[in-house]
C-alpha atoms as a PDB file:
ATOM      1  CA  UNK A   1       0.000   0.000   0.000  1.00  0.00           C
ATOM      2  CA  UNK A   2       1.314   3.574  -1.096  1.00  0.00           C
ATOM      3  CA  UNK A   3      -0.677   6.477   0.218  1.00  0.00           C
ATOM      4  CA  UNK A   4      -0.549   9.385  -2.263  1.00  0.00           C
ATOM      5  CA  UNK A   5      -1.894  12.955  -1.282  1.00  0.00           C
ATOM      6  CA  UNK A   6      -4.451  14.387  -3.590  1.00  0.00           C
ATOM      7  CA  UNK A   7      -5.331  17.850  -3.645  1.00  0.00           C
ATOM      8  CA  UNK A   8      -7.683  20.313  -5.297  1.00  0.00           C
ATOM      9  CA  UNK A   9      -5.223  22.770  -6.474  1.00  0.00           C
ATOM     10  CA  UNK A  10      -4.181  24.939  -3.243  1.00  0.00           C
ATOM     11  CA  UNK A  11      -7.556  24.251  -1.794  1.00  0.00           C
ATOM     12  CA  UNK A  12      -7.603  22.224   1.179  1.00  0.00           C
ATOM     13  CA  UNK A  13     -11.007  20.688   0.496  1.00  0.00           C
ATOM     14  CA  UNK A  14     -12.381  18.745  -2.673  1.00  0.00           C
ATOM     15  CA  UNK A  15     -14.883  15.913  -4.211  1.00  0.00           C
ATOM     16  CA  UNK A  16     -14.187  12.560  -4.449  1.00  0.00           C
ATOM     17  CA  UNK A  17     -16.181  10.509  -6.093  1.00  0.00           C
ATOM     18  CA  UNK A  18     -16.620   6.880  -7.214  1.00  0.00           C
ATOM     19  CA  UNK A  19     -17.636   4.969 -10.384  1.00  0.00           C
ATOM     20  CA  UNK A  20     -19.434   1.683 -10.832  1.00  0.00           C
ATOM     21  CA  UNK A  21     -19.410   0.389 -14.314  1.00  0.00           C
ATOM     22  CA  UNK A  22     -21.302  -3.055 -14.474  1.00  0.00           C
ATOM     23  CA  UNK A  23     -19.959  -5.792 -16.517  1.00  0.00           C
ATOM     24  CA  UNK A  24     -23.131  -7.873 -18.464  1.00  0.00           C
ATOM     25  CA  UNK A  25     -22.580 -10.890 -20.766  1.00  0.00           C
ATOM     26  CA  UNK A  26     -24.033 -10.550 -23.772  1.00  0.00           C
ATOM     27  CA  UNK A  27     -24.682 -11.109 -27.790  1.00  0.00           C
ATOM     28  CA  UNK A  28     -25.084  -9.214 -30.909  1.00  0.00           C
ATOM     29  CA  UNK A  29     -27.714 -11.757 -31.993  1.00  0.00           C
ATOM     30  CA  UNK A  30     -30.491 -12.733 -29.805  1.00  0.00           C
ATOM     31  CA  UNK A  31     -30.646 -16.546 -28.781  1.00  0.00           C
ATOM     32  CA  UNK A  32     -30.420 -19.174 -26.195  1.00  0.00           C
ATOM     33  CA  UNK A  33     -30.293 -17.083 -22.664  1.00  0.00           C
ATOM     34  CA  UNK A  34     -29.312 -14.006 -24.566  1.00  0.00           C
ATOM     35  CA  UNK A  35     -32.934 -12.810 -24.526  1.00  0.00           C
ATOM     36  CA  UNK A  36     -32.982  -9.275 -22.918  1.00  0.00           C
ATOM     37  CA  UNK A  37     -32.693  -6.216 -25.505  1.00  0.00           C
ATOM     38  CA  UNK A  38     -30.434  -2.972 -24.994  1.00  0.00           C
ATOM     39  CA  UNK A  39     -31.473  -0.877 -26.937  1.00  0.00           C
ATOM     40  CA  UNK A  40     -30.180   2.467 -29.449  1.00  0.00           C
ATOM     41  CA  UNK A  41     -31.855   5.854 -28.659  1.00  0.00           C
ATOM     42  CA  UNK A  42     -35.257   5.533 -31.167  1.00  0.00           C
ATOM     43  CA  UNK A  43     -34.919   8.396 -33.602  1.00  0.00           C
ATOM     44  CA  UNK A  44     -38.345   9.917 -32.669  1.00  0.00           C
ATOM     45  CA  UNK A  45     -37.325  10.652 -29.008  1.00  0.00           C
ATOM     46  CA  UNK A  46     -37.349  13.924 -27.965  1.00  0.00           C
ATOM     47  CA  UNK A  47     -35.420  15.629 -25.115  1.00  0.00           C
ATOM     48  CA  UNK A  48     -35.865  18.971 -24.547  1.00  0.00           C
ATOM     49  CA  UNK A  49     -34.335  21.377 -21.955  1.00  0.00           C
ATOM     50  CA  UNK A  50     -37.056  23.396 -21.005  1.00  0.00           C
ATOM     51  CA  UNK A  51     -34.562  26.472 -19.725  1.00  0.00           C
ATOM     52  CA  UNK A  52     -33.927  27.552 -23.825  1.00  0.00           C
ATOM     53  CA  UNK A  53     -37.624  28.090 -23.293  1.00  0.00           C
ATOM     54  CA  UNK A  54     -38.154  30.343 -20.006  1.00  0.00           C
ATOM     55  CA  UNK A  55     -35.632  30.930 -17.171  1.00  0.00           C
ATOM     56  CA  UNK A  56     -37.938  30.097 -14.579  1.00  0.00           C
ATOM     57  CA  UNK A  57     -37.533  26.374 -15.991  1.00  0.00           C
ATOM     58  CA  UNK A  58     -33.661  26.073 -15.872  1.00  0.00           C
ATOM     59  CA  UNK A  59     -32.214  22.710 -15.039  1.00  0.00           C
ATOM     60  CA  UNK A  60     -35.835  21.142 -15.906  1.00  0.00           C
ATOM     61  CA  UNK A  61     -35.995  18.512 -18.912  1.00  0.00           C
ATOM     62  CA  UNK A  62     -39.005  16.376 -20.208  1.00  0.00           C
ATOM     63  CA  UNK A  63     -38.422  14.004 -23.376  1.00  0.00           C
ATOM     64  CA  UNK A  64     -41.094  12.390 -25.407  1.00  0.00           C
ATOM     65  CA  UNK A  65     -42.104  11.815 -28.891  1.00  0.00           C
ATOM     66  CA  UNK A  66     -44.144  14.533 -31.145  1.00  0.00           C
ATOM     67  CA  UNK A  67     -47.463  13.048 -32.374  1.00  0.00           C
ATOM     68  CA  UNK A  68     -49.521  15.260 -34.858  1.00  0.00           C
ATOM     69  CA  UNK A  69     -47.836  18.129 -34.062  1.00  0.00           C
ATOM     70  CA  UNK A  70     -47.863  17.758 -30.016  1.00  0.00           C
ATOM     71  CA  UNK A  71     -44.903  16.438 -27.978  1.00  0.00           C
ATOM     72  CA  UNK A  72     -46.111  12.833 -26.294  1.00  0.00           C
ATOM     73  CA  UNK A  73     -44.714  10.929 -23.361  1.00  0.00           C
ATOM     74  CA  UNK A  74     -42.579   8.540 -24.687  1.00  0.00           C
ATOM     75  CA  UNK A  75     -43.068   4.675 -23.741  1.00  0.00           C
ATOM     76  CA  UNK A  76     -42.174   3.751 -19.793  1.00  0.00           C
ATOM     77  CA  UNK A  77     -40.582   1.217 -18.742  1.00  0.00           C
ATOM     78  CA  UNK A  78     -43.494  -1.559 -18.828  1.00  0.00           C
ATOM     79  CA  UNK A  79     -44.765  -0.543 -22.030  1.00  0.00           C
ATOM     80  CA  UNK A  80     -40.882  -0.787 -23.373  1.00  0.00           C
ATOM     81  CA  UNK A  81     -40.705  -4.466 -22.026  1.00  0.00           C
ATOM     82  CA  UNK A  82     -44.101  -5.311 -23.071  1.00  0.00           C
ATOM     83  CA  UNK A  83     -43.039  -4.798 -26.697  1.00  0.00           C
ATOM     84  CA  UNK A  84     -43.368  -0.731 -27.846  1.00  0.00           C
ATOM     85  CA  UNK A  85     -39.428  -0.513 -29.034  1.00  0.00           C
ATOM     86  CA  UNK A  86     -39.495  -4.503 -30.700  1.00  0.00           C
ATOM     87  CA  UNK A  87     -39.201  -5.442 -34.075  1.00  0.00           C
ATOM     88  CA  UNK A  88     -37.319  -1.827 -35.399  1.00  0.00           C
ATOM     89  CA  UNK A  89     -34.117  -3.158 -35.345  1.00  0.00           C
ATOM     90  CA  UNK A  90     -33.057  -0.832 -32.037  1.00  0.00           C
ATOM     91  CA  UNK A  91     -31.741  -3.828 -30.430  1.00  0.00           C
ATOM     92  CA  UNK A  92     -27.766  -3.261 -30.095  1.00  0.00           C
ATOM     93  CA  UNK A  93     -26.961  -6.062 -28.128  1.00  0.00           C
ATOM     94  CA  UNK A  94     -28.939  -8.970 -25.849  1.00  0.00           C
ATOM     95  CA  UNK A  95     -27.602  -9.976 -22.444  1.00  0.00           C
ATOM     96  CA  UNK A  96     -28.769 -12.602 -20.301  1.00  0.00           C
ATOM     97  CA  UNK A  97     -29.743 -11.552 -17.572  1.00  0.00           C
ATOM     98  CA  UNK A  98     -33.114  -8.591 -16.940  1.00  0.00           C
ATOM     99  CA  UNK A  99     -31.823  -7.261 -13.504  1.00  0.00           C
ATOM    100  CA  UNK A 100     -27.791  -6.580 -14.748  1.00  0.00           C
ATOM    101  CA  UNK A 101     -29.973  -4.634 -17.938  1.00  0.00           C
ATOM    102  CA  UNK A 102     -32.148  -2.792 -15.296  1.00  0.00           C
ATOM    103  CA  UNK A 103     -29.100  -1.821 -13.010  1.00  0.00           C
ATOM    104  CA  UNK A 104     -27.196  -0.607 -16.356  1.00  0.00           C
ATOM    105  CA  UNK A 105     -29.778   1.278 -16.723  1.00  0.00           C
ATOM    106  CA  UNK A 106     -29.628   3.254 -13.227  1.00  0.00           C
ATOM    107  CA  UNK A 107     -26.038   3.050 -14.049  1.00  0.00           C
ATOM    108  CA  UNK A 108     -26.055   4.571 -17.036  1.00  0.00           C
ATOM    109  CA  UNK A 109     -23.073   2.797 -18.927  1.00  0.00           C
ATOM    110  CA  UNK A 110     -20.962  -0.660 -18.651  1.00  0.00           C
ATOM    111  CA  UNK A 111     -19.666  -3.238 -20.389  1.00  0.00           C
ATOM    112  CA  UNK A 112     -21.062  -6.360 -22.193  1.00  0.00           C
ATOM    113  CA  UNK A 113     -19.094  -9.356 -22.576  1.00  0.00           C
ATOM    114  CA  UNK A 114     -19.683 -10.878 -25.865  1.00  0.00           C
ATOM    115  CA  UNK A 115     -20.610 -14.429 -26.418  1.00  0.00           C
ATOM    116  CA  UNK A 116     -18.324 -13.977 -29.959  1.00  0.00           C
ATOM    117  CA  UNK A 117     -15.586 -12.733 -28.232  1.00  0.00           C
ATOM    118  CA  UNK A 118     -14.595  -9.427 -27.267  1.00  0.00           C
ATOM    119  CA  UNK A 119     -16.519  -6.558 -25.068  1.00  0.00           C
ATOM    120  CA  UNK A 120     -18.605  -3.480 -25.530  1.00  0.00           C
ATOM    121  CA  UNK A 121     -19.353  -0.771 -24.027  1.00  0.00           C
ATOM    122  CA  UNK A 122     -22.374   1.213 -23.955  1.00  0.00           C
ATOM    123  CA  UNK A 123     -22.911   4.131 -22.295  1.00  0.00           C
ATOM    124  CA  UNK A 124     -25.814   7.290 -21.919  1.00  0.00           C
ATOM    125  CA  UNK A 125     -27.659   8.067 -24.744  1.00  0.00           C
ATOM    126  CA  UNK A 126     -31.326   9.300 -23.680  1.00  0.00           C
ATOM    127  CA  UNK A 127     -33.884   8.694 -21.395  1.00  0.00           C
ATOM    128  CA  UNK A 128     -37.608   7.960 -21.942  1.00  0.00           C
ATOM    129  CA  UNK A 129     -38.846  11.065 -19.801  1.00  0.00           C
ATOM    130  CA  UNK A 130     -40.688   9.249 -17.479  1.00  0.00           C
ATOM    131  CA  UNK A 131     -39.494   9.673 -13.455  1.00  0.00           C
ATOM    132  CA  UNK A 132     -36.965   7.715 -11.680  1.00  0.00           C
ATOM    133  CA  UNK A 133     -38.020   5.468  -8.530  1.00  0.00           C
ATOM    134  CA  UNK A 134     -35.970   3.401  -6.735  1.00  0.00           C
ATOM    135  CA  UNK A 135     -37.100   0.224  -6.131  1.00  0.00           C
ATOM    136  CA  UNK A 136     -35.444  -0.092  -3.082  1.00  0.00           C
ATOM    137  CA  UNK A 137     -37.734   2.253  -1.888  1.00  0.00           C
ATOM    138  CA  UNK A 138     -40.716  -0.800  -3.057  1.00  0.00           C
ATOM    139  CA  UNK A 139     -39.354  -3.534  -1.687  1.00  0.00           C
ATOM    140  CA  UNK A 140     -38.585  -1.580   1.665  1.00  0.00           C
ATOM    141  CA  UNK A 141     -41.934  -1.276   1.556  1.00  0.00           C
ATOM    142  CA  UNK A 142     -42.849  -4.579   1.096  1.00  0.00           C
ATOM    143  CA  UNK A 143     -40.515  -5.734   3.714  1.00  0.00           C
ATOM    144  CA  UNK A 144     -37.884  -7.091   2.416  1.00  0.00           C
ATOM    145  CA  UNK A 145     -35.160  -5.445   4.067  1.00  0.00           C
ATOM    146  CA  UNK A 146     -34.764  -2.665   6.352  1.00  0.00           C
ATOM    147  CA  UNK A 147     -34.002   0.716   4.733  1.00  0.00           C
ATOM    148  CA  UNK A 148     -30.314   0.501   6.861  1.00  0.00           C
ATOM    149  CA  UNK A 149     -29.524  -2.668   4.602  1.00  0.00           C
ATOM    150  CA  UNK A 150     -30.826  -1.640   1.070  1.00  0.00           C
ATOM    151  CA  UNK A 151     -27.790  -1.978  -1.485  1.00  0.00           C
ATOM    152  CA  UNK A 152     -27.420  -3.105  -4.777  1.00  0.00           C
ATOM    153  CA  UNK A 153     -26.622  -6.753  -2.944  1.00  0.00           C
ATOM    154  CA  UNK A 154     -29.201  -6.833  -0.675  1.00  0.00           C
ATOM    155  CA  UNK A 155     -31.946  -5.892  -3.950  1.00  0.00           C
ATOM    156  CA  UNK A 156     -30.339  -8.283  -6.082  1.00  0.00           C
ATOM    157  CA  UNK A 157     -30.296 -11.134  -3.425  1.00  0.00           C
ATOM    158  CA  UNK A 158     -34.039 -10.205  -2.917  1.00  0.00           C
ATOM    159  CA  UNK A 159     -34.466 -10.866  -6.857  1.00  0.00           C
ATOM    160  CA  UNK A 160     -32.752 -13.701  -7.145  1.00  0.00           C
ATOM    161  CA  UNK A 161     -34.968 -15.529  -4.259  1.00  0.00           C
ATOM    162  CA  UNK A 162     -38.033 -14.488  -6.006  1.00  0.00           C
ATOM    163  CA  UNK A 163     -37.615 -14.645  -9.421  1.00  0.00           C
ATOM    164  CA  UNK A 164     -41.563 -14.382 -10.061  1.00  0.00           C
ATOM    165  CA  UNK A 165     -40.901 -10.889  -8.918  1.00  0.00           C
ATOM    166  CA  UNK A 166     -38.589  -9.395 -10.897  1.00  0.00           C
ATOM    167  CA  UNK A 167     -40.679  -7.935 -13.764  1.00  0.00           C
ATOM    168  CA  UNK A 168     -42.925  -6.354 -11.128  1.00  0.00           C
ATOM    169  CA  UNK A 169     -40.960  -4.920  -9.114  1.00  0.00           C
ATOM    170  CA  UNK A 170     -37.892  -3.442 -12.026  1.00  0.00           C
ATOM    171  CA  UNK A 171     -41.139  -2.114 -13.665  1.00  0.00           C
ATOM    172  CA  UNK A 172     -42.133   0.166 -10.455  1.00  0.00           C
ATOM    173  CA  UNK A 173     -39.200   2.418 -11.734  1.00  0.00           C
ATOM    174  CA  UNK A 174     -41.059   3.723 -15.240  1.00  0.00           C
ATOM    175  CA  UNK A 175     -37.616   5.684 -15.988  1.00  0.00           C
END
């Protein structure tokens, strides 16, 4: 172990902060356990910074698609799974596994190891405009685990032991 100083310039105080990027396993063709979709931004989604419109909106944002004329809310997260993205070629890659897809996500980039060989990585392109909730927050609720033990580990362990579940409770967070 080496300790090294860091420093913010000549100011004693700074921000450190840390940076999860998941690792998925994956396929560029879907098949076999490679049946979860992650998919390309759809062309007709819409994200607009409402603060080039009026000040009083700064650091607000909605997305959604424009239907005859209007701006829409884009699909949510259900409506996404159910089917509303399938069958236009959006699909970049398929991993194996619908809770690793759901915490990229919340993530918002990672890696996928390919079943061909190789890796990719995928990172932030858009989001669908609908709000965030954490389903920690749901299965809290449900009493799963006390809000002093919600993690990442403890929601995944949760999943894992009821696998009936999963679509349910991933699809509480529309975003």
């Amino acid at each position: 172990f080496s300790p090294w100083e860091a420093r913010n310039n000549r100011d004693p105080f700074g921000l450190f902060t840390g940076y999860y990027e998941p690792l998925l396993h994956g396929s560029r063709k879907r098949g076999g356990k490679y049946t979860v979709p992650i998919y390309t931004r759809p062309p007709e989604l819409v994200m607009v910074d409402l603060g080039r419109f009026r000040e009083d909106l700064k650091g607000k944002r909605i997305a959604g698609k424009v239907e005859d004329g209007a701006l829409v809310p884009f699909p949510d997260r259900t409506q996404i799974e159910a089917g509303a993205l399938a069958g236009r070629d959006l699909e970049i890659v398929w991993v194996d596994d619908p809770v690793d897809a759901f915490f990229l996500h919340v993530q918002g980039s990672g890696r996928v190891r390919l079943a061909e060989g190789g890796e990719m990585r995928i990172g932030y392109a858009a989001q669908n405009g609908h709000p965030y909730f954490a389903i920690a927050r749901e299965l809290i609720a449900r009493g799963a685990f006390p809000r002093e033990k919600a993690s990442m580990q403890s929601i995944r362990a949760w999943l894992a032991a009821h696998p009936d579940q999963i679509r349910p409770v991933l699809n509480k967070d529309p975003s």
